[in-house]
Protein backbone atom coordinates (compact mmCIF):
# COMPACT_ATOMS: atom_id res chain seq x y z
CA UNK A 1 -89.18 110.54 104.71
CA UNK A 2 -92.01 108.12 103.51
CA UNK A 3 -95.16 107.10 105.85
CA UNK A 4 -95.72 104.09 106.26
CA UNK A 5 -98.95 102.54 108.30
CA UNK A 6 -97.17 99.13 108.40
CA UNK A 7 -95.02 99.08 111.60
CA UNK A 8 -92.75 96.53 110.25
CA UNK A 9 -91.41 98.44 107.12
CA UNK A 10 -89.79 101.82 106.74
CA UNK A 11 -88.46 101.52 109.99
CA UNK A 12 -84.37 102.91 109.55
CA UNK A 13 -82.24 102.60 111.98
CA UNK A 14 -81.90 102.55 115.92
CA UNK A 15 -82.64 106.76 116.19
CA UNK A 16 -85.76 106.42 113.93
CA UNK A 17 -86.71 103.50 116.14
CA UNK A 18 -86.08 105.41 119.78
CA UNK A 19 -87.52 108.66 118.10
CA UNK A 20 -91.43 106.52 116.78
CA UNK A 21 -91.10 104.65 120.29
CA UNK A 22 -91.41 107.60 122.19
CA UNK A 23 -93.69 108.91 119.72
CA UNK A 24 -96.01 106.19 120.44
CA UNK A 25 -95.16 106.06 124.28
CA UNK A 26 -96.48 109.79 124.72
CA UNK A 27 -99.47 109.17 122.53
CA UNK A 28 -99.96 106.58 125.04
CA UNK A 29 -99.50 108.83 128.28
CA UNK A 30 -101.76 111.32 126.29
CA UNK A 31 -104.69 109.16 126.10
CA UNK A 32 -104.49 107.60 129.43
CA UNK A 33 -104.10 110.92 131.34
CA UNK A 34 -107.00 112.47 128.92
CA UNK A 35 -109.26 109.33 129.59
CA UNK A 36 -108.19 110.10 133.48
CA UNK A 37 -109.11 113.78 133.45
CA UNK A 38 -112.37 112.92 132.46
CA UNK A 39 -113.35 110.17 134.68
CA UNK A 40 -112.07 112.85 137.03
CA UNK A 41 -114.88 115.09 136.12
CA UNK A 42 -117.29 112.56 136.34
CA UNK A 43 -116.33 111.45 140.22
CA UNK A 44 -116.56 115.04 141.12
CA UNK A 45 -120.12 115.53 140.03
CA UNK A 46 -121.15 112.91 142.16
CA UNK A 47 -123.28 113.41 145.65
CA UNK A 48 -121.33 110.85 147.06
CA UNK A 49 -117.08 112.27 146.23
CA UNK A 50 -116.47 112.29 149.90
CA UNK A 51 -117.30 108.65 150.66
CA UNK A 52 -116.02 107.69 147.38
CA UNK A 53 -112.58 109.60 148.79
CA UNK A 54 -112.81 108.10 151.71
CA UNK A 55 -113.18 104.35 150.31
CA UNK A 56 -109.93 104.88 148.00
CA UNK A 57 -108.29 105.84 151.06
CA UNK A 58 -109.14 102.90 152.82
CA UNK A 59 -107.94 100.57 149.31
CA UNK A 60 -104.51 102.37 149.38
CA UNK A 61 -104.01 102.22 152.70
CA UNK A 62 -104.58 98.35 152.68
CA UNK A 63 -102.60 98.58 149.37
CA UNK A 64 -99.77 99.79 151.02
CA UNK A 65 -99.73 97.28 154.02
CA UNK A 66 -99.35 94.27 150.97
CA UNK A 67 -96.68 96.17 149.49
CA UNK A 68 -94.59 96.70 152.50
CA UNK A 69 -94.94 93.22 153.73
CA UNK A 70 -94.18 91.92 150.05
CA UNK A 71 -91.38 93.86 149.74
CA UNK A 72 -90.09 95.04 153.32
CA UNK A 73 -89.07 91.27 154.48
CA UNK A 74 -86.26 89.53 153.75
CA UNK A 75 -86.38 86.44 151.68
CA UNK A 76 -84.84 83.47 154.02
CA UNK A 77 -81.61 82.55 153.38
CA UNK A 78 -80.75 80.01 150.38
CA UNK A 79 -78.56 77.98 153.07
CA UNK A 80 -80.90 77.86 155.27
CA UNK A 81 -84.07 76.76 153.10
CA UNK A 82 -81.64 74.16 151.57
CA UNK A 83 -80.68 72.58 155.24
CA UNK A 84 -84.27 72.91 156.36
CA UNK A 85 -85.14 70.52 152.90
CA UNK A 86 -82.36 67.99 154.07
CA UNK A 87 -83.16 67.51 157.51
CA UNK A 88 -86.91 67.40 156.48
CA UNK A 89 -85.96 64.41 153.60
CA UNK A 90 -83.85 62.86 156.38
CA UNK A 91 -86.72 62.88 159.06
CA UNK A 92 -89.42 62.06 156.04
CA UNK A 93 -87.12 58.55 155.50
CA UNK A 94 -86.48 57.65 159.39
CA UNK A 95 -82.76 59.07 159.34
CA UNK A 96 -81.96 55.37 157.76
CA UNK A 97 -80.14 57.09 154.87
CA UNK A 98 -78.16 59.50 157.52
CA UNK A 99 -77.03 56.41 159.16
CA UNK A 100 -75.95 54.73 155.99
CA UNK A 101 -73.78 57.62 155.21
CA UNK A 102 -72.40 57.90 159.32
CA UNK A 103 -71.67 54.14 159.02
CA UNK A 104 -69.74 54.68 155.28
CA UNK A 105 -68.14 57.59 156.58
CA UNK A 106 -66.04 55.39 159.66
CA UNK A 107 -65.09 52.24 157.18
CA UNK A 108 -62.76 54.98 154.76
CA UNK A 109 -60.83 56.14 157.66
């Protein structure tokens, strides 16, 4: 198989591309968890590790809280945001257009 340093050519088909994606995607996970380790080594040569510990805490703690209440409530129902934005539009124009329709509605029958 050739090499090729442009991404766009030599690619073949869908295996070669699922193969180089997860080729890059560990290269990825490599250097993040390498760049990690060492930032790692430099927090625990610090005086201060047990009130840096202690603040991260706190930040995923409060972290937490925004996640639960972001994702823990239920989104109001459709129906009822869409009846709470009529009656609003209704009371926003004096109920005149609620009338008009009341009054339409009795000269059909």
């Amino acid at each position: 198989m050739e090499r090729t340093t442009d991404t766009r050519e030599g690619v073949g088909g869908p295996g070669e591309q699922a193969v180089l994606l997860a080729a890059g995607l560990a290269d990825l996970a490599v250097t993040t968890v390498g760049a990690a380790f060492t930032s790692v080594r430099g927090l625990l040569r610090r005086s201060d590790t047990a009130d840096l510990a202690a603040g991260a805490e706190q930040d995923l703690i409060a972290r937490g809280r925004l996640a639960l209440d972001r994702y823990a409530t239920a989104p109001p129902a459709h129906l009822e945001v869409l009846a709470r934005h009529v009656i609003a539009q209704r009371d926003g124009d004096g109920g005149r257009d609620g009338d008009r329709r009341r009054a339409g509605d009795g000269d059909r029958g």
